[in-house]
N, C-alpha and C. Protein backbone atom coordinates (compact mmCIF):
# COMPACT_ATOMS: atom_id res chain seq x y z
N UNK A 1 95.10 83.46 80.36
CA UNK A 1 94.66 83.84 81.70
C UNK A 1 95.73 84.73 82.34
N UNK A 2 95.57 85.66 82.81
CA UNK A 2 96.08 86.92 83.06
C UNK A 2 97.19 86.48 85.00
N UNK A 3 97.98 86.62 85.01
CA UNK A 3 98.91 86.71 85.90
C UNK A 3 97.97 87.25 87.13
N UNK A 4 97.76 88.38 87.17
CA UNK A 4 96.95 88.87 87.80
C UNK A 4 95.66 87.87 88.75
N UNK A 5 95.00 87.75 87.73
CA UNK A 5 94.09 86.76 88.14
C UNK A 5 94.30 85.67 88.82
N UNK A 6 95.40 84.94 88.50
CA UNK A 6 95.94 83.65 89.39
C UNK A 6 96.27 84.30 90.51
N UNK A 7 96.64 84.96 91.02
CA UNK A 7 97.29 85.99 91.81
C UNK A 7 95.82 85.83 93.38
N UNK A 8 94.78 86.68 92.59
CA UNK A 8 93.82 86.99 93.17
C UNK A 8 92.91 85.88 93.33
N UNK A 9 93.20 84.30 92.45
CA UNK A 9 92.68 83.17 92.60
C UNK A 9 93.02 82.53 93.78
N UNK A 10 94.41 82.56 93.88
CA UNK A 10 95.06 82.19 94.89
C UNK A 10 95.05 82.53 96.24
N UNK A 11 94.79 83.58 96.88
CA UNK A 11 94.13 84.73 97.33
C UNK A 11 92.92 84.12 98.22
N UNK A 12 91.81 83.15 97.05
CA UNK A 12 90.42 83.25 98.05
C UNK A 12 90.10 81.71 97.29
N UNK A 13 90.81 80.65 98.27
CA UNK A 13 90.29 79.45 97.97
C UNK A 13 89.16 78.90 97.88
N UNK A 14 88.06 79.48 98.24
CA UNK A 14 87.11 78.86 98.69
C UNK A 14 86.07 80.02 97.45
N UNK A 15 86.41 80.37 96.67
CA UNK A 15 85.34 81.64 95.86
C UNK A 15 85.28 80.24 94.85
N UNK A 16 83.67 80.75 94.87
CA UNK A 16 82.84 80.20 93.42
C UNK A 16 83.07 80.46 92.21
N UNK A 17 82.46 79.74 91.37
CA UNK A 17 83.14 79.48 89.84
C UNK A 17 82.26 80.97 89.38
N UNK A 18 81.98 81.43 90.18
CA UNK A 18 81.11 82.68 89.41
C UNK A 18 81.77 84.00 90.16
N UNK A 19 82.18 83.83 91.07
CA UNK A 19 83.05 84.92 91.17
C UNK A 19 84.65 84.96 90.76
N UNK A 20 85.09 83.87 90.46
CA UNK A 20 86.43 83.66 89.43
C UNK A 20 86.23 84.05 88.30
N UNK A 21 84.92 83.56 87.63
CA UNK A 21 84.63 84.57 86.63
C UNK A 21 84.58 85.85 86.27
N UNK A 22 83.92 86.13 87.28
CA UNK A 22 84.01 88.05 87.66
C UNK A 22 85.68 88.46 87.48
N UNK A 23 86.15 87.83 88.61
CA UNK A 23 87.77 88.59 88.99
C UNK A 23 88.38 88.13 87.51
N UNK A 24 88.45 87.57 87.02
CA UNK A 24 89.06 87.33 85.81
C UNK A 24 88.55 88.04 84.48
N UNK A 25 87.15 88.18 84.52
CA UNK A 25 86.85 89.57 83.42
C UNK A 25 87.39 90.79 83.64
N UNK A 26 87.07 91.54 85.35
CA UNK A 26 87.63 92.41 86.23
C UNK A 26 88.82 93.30 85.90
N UNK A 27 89.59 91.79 85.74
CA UNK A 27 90.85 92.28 86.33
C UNK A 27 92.21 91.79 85.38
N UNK A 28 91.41 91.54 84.14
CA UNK A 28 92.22 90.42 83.09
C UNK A 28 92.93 91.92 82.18
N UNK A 29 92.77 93.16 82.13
CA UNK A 29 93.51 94.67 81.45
C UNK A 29 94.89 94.90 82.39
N UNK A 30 94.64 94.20 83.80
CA UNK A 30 95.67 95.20 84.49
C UNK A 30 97.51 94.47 83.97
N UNK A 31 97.84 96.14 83.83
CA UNK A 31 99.08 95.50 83.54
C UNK A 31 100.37 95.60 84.96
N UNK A 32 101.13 94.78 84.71
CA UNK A 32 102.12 94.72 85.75
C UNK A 32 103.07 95.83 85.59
N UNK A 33 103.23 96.44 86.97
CA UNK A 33 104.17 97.51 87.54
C UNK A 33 105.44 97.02 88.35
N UNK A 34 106.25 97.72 88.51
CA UNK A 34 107.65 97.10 89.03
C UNK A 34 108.28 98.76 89.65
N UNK A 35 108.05 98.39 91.15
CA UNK A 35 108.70 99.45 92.05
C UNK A 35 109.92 99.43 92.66
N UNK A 36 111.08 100.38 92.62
CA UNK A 36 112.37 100.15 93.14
C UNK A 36 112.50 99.64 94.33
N UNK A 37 113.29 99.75 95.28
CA UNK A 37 113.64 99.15 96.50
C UNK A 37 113.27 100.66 96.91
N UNK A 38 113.32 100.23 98.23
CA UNK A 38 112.52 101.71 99.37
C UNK A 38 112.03 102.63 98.74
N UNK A 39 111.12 102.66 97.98
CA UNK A 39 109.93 103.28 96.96
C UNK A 39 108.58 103.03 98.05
N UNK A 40 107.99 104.14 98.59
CA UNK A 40 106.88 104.28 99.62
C UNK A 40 105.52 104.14 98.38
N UNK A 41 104.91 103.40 98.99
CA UNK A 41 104.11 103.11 97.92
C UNK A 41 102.74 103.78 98.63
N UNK A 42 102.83 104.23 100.06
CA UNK A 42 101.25 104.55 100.94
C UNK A 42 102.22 105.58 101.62
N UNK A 43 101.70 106.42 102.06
CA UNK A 43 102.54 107.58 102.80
C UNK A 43 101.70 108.00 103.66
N UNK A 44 101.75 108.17 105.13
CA UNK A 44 101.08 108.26 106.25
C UNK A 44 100.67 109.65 106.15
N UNK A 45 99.46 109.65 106.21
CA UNK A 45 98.79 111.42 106.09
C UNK A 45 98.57 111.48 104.75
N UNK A 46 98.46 110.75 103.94
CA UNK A 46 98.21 110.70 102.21
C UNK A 46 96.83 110.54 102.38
N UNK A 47 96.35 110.86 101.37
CA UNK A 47 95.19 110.05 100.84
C UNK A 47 95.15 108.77 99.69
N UNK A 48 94.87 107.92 99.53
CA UNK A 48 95.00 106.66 98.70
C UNK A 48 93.70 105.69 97.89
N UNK A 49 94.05 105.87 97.04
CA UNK A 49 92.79 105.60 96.41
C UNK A 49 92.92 104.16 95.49
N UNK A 50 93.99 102.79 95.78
CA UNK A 50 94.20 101.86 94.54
C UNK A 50 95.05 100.51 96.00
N UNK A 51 94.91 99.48 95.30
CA UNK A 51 95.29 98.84 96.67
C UNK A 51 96.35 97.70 95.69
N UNK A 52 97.56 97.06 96.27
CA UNK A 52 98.85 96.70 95.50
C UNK A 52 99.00 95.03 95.80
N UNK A 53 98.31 94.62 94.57
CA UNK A 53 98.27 92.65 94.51
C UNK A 53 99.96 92.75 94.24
N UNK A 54 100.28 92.52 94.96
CA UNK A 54 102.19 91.45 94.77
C UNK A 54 102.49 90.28 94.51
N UNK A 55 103.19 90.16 93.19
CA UNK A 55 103.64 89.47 92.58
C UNK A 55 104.54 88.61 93.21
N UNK A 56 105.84 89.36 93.53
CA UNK A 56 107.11 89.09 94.23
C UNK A 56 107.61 90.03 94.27
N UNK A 57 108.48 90.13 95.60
CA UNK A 57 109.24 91.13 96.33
C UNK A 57 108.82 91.71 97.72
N UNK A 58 109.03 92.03 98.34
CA UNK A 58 109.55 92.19 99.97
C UNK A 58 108.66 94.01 100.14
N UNK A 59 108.01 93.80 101.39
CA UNK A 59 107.49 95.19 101.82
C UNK A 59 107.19 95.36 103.16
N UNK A 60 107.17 96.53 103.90
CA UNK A 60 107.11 96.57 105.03
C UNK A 60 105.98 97.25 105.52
N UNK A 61 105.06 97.62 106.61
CA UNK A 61 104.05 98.51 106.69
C UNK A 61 104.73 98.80 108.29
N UNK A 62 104.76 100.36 108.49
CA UNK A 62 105.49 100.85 109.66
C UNK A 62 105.07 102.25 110.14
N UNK A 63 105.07 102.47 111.26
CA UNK A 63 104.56 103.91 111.68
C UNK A 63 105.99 104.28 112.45
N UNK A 64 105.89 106.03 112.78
CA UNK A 64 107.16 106.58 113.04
C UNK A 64 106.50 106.49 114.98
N UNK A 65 107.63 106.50 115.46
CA UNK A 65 107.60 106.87 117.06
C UNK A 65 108.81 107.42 117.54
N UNK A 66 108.35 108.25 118.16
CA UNK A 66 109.68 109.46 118.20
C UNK A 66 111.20 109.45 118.04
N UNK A 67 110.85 109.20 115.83
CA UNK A 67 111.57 109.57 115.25
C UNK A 67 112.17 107.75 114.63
N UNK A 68 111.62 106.90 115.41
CA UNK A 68 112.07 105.31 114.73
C UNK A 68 110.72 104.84 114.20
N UNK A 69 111.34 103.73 113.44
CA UNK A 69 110.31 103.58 112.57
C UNK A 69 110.09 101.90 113.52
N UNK A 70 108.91 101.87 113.54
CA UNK A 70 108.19 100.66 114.62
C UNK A 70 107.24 99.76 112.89
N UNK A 71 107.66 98.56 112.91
CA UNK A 71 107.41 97.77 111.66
C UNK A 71 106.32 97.20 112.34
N UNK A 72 105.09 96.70 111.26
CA UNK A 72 104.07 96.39 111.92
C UNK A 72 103.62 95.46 111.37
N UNK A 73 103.56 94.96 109.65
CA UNK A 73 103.68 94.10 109.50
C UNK A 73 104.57 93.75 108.03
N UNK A 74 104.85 92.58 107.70
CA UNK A 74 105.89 92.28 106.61
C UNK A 74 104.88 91.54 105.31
N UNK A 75 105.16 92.17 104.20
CA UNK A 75 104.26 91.23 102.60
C UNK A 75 105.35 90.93 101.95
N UNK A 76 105.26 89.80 101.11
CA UNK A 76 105.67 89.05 99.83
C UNK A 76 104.86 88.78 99.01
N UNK A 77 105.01 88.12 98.07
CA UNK A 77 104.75 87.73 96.97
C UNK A 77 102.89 86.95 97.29
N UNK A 78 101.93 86.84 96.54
CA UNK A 78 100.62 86.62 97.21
C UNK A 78 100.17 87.02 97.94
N UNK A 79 99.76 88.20 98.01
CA UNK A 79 99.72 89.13 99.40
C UNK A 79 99.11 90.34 98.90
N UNK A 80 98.09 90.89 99.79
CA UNK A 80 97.67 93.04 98.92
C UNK A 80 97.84 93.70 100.25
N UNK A 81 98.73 94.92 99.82
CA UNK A 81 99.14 95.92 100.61
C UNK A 81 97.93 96.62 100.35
N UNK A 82 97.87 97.75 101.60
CA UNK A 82 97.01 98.55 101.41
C UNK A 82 96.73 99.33 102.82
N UNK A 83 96.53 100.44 103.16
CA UNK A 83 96.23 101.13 104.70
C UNK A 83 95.51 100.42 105.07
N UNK A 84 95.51 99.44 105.72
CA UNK A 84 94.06 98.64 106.24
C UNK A 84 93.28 99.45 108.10
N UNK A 85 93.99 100.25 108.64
CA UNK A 85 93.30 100.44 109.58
C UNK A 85 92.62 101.91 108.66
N UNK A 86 93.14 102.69 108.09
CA UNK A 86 92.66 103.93 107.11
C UNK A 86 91.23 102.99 106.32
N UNK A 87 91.07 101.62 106.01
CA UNK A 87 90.15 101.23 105.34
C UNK A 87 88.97 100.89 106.14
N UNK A 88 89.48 100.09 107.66
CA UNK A 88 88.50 99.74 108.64
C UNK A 88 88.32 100.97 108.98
N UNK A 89 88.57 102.00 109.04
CA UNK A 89 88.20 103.59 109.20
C UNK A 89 86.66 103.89 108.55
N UNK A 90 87.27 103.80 107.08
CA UNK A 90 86.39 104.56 106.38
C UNK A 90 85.16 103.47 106.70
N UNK A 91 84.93 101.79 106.09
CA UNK A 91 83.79 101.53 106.70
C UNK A 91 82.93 101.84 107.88
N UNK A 92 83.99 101.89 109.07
CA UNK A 92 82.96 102.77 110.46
C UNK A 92 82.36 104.20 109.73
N UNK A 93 83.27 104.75 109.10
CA UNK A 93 82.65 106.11 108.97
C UNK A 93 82.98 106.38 107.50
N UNK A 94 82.23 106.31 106.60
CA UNK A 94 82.59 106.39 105.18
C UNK A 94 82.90 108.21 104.84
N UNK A 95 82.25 108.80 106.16
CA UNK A 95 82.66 110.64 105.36
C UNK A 95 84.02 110.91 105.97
N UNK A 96 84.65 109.85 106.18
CA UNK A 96 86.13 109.91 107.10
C UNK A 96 87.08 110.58 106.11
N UNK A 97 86.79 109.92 105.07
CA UNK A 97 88.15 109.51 103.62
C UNK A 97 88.82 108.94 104.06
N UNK A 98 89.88 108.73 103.12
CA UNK A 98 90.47 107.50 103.03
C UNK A 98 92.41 108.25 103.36
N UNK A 99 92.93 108.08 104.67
CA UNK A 99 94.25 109.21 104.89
C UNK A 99 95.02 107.85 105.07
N UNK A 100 95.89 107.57 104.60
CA UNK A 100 96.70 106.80 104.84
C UNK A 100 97.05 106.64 107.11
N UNK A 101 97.22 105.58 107.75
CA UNK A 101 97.70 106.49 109.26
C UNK A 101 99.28 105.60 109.36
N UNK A 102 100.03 104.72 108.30
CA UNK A 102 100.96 104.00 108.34
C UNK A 102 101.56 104.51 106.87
N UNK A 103 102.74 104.11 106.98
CA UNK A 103 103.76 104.07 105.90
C UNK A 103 103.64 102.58 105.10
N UNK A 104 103.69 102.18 103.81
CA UNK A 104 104.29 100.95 103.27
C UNK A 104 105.36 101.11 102.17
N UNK A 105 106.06 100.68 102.24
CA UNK A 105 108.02 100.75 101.77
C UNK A 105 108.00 99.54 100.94
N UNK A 106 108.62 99.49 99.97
CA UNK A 106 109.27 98.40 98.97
C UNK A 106 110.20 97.92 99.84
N UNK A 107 110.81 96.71 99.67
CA UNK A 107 112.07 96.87 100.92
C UNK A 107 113.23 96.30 99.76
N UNK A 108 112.52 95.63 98.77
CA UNK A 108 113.17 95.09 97.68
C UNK A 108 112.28 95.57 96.45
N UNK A 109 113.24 95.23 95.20
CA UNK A 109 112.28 95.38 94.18
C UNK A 109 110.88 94.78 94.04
N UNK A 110 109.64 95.79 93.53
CA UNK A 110 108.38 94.63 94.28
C UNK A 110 107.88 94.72 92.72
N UNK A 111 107.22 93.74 92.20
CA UNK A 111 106.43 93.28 90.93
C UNK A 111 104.93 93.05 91.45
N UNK A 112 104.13 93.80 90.67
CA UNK A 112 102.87 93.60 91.18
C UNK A 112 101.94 94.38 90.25
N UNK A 113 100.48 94.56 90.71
CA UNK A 113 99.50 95.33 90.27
C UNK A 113 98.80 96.36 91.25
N UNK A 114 98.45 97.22 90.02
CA UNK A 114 97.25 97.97 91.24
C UNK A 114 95.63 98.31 90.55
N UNK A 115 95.16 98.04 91.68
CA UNK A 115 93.80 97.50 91.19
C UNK A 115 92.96 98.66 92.19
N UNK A 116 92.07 99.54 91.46
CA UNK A 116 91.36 100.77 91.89
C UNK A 116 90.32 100.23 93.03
N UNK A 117 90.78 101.26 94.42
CA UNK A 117 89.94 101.19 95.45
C UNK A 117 88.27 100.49 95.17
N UNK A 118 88.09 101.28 94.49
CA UNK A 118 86.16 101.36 93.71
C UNK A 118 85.61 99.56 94.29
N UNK A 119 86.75 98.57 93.54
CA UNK A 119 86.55 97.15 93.86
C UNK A 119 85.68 96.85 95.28
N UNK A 120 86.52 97.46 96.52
CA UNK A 120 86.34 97.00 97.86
C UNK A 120 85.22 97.58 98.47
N UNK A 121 85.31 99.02 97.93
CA UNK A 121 84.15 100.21 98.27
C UNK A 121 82.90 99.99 97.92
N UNK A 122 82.33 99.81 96.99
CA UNK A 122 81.38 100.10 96.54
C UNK A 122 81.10 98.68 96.05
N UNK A 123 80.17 98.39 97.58
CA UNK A 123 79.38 96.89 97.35
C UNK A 123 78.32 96.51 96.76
N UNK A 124 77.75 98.14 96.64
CA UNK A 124 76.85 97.62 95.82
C UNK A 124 76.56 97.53 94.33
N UNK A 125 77.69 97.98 93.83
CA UNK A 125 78.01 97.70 92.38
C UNK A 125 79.17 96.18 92.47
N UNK A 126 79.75 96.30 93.42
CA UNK A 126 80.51 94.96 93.27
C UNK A 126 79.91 93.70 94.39
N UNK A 127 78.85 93.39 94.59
CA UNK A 127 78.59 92.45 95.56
C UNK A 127 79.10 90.81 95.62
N UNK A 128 79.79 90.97 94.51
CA UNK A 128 80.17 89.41 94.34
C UNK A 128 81.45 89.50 94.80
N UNK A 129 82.49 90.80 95.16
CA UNK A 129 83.64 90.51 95.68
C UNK A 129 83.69 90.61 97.21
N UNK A 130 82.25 90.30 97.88
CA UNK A 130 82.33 90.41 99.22
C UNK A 130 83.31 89.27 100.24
N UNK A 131 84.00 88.62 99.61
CA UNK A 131 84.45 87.61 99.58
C UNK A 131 85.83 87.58 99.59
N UNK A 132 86.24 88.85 98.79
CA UNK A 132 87.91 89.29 98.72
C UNK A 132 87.78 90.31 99.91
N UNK A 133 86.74 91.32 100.09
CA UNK A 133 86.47 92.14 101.13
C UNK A 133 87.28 91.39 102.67
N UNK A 134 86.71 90.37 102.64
CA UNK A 134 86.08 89.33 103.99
C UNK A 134 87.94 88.59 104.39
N UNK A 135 88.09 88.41 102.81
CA UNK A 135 89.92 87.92 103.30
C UNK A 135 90.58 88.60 103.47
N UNK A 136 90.80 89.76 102.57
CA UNK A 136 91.47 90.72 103.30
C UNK A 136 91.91 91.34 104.91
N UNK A 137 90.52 91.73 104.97
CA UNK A 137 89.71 91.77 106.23
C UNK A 137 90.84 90.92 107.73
N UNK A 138 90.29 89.25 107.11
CA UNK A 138 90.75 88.68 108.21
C UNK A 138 92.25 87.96 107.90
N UNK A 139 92.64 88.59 106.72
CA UNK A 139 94.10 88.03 106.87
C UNK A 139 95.11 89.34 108.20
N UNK A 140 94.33 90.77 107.54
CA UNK A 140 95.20 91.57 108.55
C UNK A 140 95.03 91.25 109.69
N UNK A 141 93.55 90.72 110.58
CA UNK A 141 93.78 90.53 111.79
C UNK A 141 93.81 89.38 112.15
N UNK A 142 94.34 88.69 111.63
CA UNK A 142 95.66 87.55 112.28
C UNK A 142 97.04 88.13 112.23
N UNK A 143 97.33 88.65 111.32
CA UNK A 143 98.43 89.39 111.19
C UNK A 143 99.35 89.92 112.75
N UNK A 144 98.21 91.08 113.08
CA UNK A 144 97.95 91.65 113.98
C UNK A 144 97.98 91.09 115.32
N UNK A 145 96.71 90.53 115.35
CA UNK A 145 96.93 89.40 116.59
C UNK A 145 97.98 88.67 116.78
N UNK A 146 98.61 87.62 115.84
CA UNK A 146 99.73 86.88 116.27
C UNK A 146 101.40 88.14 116.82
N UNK A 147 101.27 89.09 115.98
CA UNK A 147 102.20 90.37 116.47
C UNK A 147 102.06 90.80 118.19
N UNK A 148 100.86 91.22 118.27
CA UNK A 148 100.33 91.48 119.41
C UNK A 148 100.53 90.46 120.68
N UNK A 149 100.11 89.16 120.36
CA UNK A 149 100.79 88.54 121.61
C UNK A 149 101.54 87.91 121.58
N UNK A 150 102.16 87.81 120.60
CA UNK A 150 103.59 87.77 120.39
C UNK A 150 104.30 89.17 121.34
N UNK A 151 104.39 90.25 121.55
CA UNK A 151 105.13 90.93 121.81
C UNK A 151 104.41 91.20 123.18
N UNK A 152 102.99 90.86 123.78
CA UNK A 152 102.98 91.00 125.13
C UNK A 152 103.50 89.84 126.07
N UNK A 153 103.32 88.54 125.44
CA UNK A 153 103.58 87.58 126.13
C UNK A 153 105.18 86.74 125.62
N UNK A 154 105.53 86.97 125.13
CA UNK A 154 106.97 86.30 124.80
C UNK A 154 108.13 86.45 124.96
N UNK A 155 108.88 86.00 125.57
CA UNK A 155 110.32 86.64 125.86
C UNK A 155 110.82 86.39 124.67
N UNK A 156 112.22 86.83 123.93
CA UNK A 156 112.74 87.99 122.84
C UNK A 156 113.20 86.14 122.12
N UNK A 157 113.76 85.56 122.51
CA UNK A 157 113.63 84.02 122.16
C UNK A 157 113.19 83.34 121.38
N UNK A 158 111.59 83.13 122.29
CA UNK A 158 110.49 82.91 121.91
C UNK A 158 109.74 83.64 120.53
N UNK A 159 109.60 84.78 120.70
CA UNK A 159 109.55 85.43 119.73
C UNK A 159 110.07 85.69 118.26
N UNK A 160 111.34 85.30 118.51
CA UNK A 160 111.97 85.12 117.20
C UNK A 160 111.59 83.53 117.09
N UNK A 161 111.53 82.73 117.50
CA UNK A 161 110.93 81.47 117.06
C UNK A 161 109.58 81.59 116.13
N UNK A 162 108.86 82.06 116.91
CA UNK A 162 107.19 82.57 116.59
C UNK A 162 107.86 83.13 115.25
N UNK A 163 108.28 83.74 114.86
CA UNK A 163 108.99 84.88 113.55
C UNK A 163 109.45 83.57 112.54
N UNK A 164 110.12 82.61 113.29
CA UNK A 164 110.21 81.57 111.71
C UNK A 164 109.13 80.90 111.28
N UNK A 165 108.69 80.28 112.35
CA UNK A 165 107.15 79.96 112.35
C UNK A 165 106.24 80.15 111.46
N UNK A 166 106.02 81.47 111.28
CA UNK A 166 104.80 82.17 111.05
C UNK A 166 105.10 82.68 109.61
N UNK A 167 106.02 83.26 109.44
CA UNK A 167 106.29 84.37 108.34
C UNK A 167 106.65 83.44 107.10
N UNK A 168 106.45 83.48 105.96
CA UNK A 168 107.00 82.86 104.74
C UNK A 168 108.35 83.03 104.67
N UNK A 169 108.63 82.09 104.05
CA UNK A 169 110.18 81.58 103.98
C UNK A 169 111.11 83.27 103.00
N UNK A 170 110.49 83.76 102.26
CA UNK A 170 110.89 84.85 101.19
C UNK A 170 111.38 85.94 102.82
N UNK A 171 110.82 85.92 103.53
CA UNK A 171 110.62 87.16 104.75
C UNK A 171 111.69 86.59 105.76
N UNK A 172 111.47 85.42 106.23
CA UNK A 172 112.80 84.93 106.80
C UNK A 172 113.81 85.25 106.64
N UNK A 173 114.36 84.92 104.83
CA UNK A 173 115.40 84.83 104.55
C UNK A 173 115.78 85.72 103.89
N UNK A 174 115.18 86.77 103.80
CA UNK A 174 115.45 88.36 102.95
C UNK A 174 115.03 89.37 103.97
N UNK A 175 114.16 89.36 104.91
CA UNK A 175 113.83 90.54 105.14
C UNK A 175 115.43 90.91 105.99
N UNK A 176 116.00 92.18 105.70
CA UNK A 176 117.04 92.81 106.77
C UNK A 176 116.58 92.53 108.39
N UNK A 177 118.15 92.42 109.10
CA UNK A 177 117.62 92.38 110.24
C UNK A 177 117.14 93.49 111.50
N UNK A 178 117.34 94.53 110.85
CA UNK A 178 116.87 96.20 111.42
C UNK A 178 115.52 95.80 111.34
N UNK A 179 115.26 95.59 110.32
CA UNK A 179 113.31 95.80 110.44
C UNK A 179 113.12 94.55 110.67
N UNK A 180 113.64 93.51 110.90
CA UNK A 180 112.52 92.01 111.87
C UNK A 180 112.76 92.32 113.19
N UNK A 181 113.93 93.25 113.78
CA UNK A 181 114.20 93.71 115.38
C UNK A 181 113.16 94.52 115.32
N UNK A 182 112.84 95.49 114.71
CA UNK A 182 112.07 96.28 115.01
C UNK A 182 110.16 95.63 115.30
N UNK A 183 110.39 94.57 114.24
CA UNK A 183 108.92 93.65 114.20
C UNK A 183 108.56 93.18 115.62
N UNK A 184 109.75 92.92 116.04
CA UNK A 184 109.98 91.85 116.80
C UNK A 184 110.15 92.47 118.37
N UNK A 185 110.02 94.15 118.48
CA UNK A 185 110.36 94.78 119.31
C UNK A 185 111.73 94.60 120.49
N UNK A 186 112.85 94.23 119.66
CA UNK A 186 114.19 94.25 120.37
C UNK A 186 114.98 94.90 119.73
N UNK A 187 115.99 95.15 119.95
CA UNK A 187 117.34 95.76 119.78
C UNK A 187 117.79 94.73 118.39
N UNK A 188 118.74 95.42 117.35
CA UNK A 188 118.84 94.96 116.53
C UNK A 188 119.86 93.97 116.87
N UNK A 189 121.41 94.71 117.97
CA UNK A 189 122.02 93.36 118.66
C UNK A 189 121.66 92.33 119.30
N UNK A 190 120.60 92.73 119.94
CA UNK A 190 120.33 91.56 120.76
C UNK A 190 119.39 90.17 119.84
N UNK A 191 118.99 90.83 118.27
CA UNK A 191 118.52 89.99 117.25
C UNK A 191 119.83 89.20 116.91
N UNK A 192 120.67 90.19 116.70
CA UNK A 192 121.74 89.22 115.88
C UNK A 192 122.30 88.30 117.23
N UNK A 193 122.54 88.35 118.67
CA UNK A 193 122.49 87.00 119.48
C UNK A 193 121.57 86.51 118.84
N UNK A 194 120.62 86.87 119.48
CA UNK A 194 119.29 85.36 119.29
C UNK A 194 119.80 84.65 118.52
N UNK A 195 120.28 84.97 117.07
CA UNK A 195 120.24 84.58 115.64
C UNK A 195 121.42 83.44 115.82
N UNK A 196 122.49 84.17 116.64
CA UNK A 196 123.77 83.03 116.52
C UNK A 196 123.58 82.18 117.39
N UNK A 197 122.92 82.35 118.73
CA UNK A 197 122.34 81.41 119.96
C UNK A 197 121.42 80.44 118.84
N UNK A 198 120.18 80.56 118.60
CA UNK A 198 119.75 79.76 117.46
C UNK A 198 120.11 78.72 116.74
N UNK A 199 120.67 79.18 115.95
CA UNK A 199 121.25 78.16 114.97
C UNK A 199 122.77 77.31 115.29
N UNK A 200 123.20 78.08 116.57
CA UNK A 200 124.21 77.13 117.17
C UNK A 200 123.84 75.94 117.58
N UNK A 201 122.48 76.85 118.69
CA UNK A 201 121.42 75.11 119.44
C UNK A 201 120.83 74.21 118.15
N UNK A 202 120.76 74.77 117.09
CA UNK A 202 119.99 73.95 116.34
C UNK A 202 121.47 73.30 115.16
């Protein structure tokens, strides 16, 4: 049974013994790839056509604002990168194409697969993966949401609390602290207080 497959098993707890079947015929050729550290794997204004199951290793998804890079959200290991607002795009409007509108960065060495767009797109040759569609889907917008009011309603504190909380332990304790300030919309000093205020009180 293919690495891969456990991967994408793991992924969608609740899929039937007949669509495990599928993803495991599917997807049982793909072989594993291994990308350097800050290796852009989606490039904003690209076009993109293959979406990146992770194995293990650290990634960031980030857009530029005049001239800094604003982090938007963080993957590890069990997890698929991929332009997801470029994807909720193309479903509103499928003659859109597919342009990348974010950056995604290796941040560490990343181990993983890539598995051709065609899967997500084209439901009606794949109708049994409506189901990986649907998680995907709603893993980004929790993602999103918890970011979002997280950064309207929380003082800088709070927020980094919400940040241990939430994020897998691999992201905690690896991601640099430039890009969780930036997640986290503060100053990278005023992260490293929080950080020593923190764990002093605790």
């Amino acid at each position: 049974m293919s690495r891969a497959f456990n991967l994408l098993a793991s992924l969608l707890p609740q899929a039937s013994q007949a669509e495990l079947e599928f993803l495991k015929y599917s997807f049982q050729h793909l072989h594993k790839k291994v990308w350097s550290k800050d290796h852009y794997l989606f490039r904003q204004g690209e076009s993109w056509h293959q979406l990146i199951l992770i194995e293990k290793g650290l990634i960031r998804c980030f857009y530029l604002e005049d001239g800094r890079d604003i982090n938007l959200r963080f993957l590890c290991g069990e997890s698929i990168a991929l332009p997801f607002a470029s994807l909720a795009d193309h479903f509103i409007n499928p003659q859109a194409g597919l342009i990348a509108s974010e950056y995604i960065q290796t941040v560490s060495e990343v181990h993983g697969y890539c598995i051709p767009l065609e899967f997500l797109l084209d439901q009606v040759k794949y109708p049994i993966l409506d189901r990986l569609r649907i998680e995907i889907i709603a893993r980004h917008y929790i993602a999103i949401e918890q970011r979002l009011r997280m950064i309207q309603n929380l003082r800088a504190i709070e927020r980094y609390k919400k940040f241990l909380a939430w994020m897998p332990a691999d992201i905690v304790q690896n991601m640099p602290n430039h890009h969780i300030a930036s997640y986290l919309g503060i100053a990278p000093e005023s992260l490293s207080r929080l950080k020593q205020n923190f764990y002093y009180e605790n």
